[in-house]
N, C-alpha and C. Protein backbone atom coordinates (compact mmCIF):
# COMPACT_ATOMS: atom_id res chain seq x y z
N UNK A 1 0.84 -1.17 0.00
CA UNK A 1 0.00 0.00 0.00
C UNK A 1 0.89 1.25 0.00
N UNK A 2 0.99 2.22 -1.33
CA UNK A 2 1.56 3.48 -0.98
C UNK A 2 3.24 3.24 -0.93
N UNK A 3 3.43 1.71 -1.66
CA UNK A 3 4.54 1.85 -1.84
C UNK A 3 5.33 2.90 -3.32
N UNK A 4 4.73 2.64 -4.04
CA UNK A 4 4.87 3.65 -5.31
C UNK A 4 5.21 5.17 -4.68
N UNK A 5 4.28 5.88 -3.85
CA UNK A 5 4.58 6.95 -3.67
C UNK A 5 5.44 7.34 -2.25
N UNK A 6 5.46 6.16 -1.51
CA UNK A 6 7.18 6.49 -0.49
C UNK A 6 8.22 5.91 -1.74
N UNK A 7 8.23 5.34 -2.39
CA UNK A 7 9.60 4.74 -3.32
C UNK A 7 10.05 6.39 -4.02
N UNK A 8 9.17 7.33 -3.88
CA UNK A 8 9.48 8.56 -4.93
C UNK A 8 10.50 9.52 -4.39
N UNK A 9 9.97 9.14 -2.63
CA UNK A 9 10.55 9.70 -1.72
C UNK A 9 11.88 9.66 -1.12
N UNK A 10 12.56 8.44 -1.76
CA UNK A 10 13.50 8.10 -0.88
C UNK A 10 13.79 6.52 -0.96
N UNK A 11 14.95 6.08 -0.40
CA UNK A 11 14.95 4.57 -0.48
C UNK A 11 13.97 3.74 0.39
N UNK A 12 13.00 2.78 -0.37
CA UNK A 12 12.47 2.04 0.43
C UNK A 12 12.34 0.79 -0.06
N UNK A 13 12.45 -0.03 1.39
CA UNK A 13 12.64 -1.36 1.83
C UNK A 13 11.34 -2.12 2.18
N UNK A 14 10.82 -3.00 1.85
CA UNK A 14 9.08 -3.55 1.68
C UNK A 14 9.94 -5.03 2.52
N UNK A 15 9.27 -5.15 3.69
CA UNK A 15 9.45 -5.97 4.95
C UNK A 15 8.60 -6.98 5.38
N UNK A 16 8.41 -8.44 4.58
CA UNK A 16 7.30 -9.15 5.05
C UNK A 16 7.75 -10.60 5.74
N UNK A 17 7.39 -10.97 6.99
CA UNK A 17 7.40 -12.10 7.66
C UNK A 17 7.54 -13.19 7.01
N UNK A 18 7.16 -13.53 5.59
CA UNK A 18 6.95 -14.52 5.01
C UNK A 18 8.11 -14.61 3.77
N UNK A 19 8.25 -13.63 3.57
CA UNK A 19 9.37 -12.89 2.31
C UNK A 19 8.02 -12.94 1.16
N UNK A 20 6.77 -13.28 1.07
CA UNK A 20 5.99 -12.64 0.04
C UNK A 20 6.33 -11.49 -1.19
N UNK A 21 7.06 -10.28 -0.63
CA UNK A 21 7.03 -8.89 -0.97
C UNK A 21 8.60 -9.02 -0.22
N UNK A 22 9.44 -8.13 -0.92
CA UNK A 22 10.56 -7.41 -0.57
C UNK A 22 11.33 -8.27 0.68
N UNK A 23 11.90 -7.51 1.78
CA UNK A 23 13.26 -8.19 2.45
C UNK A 23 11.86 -9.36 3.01
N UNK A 24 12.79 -10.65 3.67
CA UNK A 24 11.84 -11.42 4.27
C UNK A 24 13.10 -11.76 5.63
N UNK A 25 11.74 -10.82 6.56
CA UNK A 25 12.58 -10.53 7.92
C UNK A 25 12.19 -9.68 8.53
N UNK A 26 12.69 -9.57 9.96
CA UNK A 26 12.21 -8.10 10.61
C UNK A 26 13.00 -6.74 9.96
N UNK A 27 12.32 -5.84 9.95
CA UNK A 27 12.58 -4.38 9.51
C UNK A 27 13.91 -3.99 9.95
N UNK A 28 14.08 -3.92 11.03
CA UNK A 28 15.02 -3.41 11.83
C UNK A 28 16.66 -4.33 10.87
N UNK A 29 16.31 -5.81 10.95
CA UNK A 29 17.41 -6.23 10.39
C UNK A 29 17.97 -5.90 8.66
N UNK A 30 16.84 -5.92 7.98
CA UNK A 30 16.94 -4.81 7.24
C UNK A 30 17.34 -3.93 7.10
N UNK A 31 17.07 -3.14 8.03
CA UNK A 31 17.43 -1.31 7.76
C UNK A 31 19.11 -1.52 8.25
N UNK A 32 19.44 -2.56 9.25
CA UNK A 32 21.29 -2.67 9.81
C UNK A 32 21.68 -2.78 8.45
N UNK A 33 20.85 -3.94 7.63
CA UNK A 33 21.85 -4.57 6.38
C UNK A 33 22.16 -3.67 5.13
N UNK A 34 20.80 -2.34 5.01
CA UNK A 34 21.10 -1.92 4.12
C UNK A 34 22.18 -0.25 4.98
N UNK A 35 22.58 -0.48 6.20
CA UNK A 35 23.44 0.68 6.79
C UNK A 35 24.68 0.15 6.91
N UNK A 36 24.78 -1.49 6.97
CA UNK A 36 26.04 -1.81 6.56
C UNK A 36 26.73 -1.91 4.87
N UNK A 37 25.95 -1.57 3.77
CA UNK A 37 25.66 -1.57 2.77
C UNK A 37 26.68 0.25 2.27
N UNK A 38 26.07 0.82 3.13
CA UNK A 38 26.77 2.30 3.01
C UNK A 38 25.05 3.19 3.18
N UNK A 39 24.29 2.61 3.29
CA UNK A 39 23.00 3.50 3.00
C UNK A 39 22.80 4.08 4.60
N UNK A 40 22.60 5.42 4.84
CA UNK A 40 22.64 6.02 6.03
C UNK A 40 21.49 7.35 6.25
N UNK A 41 20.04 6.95 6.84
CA UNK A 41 19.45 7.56 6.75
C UNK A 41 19.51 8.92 7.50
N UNK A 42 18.93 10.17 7.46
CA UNK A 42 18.83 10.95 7.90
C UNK A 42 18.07 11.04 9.14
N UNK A 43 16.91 10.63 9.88
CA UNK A 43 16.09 10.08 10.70
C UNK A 43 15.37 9.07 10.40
N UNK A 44 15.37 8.37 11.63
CA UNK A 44 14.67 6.80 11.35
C UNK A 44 12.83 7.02 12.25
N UNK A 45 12.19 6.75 11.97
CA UNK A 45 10.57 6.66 12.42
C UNK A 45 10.22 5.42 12.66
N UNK A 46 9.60 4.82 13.92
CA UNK A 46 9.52 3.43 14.22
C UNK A 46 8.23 3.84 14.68
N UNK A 47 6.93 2.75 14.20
CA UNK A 47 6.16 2.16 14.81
C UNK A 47 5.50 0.65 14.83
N UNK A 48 5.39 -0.01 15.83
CA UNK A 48 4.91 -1.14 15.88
C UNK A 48 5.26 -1.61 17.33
N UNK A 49 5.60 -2.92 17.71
CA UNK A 49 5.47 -3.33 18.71
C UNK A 49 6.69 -3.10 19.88
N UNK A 50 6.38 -3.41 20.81
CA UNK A 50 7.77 -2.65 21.51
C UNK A 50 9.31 -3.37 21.54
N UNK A 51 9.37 -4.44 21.26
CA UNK A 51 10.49 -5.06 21.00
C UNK A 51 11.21 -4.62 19.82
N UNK A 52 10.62 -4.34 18.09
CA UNK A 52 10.85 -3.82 17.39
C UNK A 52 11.55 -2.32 17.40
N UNK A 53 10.74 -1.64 18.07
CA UNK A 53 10.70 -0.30 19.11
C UNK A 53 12.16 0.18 19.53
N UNK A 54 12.28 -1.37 20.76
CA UNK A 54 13.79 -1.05 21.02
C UNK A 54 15.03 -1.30 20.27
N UNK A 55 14.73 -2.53 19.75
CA UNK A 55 16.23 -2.92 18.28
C UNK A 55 16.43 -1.40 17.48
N UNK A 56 15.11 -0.97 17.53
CA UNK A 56 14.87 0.18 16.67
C UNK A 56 15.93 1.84 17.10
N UNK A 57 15.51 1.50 18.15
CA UNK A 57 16.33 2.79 19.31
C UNK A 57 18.05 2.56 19.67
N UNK A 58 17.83 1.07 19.69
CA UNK A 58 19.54 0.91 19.66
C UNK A 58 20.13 1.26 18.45
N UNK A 59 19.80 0.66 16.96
CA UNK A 59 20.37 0.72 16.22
C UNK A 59 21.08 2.36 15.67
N UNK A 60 19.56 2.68 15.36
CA UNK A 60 19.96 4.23 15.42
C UNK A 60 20.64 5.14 16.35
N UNK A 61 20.80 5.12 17.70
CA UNK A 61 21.21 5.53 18.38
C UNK A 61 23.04 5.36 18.71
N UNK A 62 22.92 3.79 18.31
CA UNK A 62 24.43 3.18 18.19
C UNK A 62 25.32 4.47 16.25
N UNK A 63 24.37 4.61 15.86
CA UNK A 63 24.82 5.07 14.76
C UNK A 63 24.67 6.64 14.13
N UNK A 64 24.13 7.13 15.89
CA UNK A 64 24.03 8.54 15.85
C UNK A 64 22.95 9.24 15.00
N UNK A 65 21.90 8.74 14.67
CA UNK A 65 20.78 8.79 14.05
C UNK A 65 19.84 9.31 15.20
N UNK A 66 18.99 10.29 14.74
CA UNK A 66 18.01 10.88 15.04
C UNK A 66 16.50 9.86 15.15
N UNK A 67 16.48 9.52 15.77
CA UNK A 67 15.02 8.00 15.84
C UNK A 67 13.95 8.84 16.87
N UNK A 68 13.26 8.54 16.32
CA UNK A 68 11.40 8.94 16.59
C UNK A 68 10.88 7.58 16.72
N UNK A 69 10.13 7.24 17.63
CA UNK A 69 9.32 6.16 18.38
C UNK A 69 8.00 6.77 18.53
N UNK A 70 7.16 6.35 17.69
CA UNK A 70 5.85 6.04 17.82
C UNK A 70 5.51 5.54 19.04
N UNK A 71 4.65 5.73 20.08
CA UNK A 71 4.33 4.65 21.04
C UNK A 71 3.05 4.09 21.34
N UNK A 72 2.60 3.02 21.23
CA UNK A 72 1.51 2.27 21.50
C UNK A 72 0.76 2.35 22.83
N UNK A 73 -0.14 2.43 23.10
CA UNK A 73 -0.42 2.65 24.84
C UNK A 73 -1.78 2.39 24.95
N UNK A 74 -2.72 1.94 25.67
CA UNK A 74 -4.47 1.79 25.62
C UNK A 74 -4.24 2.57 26.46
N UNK A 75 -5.49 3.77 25.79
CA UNK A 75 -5.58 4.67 26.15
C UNK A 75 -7.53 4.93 26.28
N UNK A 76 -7.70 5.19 27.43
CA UNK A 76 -8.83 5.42 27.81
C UNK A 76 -10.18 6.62 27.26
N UNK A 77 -9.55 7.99 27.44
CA UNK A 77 -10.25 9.04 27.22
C UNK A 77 -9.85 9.27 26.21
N UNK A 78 -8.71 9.19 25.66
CA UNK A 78 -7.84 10.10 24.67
C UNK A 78 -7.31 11.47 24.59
N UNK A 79 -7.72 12.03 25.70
CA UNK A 79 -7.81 13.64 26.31
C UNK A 79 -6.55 13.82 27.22
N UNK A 80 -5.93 12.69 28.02
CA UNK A 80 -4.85 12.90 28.91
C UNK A 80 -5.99 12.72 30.27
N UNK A 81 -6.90 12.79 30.48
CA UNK A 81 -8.06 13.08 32.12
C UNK A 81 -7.35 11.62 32.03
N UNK A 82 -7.37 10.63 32.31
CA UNK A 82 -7.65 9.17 33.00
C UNK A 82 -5.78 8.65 33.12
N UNK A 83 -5.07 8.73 32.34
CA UNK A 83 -3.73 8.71 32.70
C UNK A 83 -3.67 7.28 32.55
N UNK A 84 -4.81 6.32 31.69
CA UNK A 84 -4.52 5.21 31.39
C UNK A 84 -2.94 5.58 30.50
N UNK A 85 -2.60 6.14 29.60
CA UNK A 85 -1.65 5.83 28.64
C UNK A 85 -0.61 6.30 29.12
N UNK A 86 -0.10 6.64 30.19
CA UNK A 86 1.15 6.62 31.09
C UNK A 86 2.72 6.50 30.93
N UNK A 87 3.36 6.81 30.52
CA UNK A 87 4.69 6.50 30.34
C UNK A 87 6.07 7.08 31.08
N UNK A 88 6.94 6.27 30.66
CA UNK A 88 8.18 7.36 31.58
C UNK A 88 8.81 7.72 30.04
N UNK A 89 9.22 8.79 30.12
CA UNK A 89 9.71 9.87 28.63
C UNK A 89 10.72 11.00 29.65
N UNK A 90 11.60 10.61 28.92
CA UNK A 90 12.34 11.65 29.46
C UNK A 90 13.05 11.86 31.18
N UNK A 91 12.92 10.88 32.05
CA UNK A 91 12.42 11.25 33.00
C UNK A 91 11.30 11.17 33.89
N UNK A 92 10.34 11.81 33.09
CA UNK A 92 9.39 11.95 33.67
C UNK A 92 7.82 11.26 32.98
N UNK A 93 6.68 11.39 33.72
CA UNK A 93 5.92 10.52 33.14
C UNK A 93 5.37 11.88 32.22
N UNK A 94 4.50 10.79 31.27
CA UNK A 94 3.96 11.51 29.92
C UNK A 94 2.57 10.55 29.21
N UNK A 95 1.73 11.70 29.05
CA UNK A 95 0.32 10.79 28.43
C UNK A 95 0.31 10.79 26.70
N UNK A 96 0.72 9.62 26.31
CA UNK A 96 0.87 9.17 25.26
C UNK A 96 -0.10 10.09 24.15
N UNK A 97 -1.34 9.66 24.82
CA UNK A 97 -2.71 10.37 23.76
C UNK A 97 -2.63 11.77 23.76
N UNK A 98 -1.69 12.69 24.87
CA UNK A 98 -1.99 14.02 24.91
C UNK A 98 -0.25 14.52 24.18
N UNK A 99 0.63 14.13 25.10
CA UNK A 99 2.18 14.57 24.62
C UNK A 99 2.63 14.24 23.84
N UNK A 100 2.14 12.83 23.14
CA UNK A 100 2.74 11.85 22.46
C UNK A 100 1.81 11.86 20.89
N UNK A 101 1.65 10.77 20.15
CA UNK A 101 2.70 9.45 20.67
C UNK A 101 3.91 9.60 20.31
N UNK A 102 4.26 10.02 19.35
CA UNK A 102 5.72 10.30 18.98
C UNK A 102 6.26 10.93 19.96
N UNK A 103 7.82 9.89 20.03
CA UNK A 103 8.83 10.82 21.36
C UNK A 103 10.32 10.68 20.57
N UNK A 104 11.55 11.08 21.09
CA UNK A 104 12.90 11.18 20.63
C UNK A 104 12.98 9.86 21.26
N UNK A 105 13.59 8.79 20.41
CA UNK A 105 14.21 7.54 21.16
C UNK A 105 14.73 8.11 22.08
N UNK A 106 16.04 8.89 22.54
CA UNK A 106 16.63 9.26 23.46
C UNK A 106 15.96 9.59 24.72
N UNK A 107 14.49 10.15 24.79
CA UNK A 107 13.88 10.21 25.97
C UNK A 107 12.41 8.63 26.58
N UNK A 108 12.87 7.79 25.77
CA UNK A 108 12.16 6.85 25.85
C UNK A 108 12.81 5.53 26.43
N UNK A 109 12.13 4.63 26.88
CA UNK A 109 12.66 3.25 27.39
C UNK A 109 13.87 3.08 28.10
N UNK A 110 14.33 4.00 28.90
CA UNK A 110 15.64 4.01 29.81
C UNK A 110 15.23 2.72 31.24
């Protein structure tokens, strides 16, 4: 879906569990293979599950890359009132549905 018009954008890598479509594998191992390759993105954007999340935050981070983490959270009101979506960011805690979801890897998952 919408691969045609990210391919216009920039290099992209089509990531399926099965190898169906493009690399067959997780993303993350991907994106190492094509940075050991010489390909070196400008910022990396991660969303999906939190294990992914973190391979995601190391890699880039090990390689001085600017990484943005999407974050997943059940979230109750969606307003920030109920503080179901809770996190530690930075330090300090943070409501996903109100501050978020996007955070700097660097202030996430310590």
């Amino acid at each position: 879906m919408l691969a045609e018009g990210f391919a216009k954008l920039g290099k992209l890598t089509l990531c399926t569990d099965d190898g169906s479509v493009g690399y067959h594998g997780y993303p993350v191992n991907a994106l190492a293979e094509d940075m050991e390759k010489g390909y070196r993105p400008d910022v990396i954007f991660c969303c999906g599950p939190e294990p992914l999340m973190k391979a995601v935050k190391r890699l880039g981070e090990a390689n001085n890359i600017t990484t943005y983490l999407s974050l997943e959270q059940r979230m109750g009101c969606g307003v920030g009132a109920c503080l179901t979506c809770t996190c530690k960011v930075g330090g300090s805690n943070k409501r996903v549905c109100k501050d978020g979801p996007v955070f700097l890897s660097t202030e996430v998952y310590e």
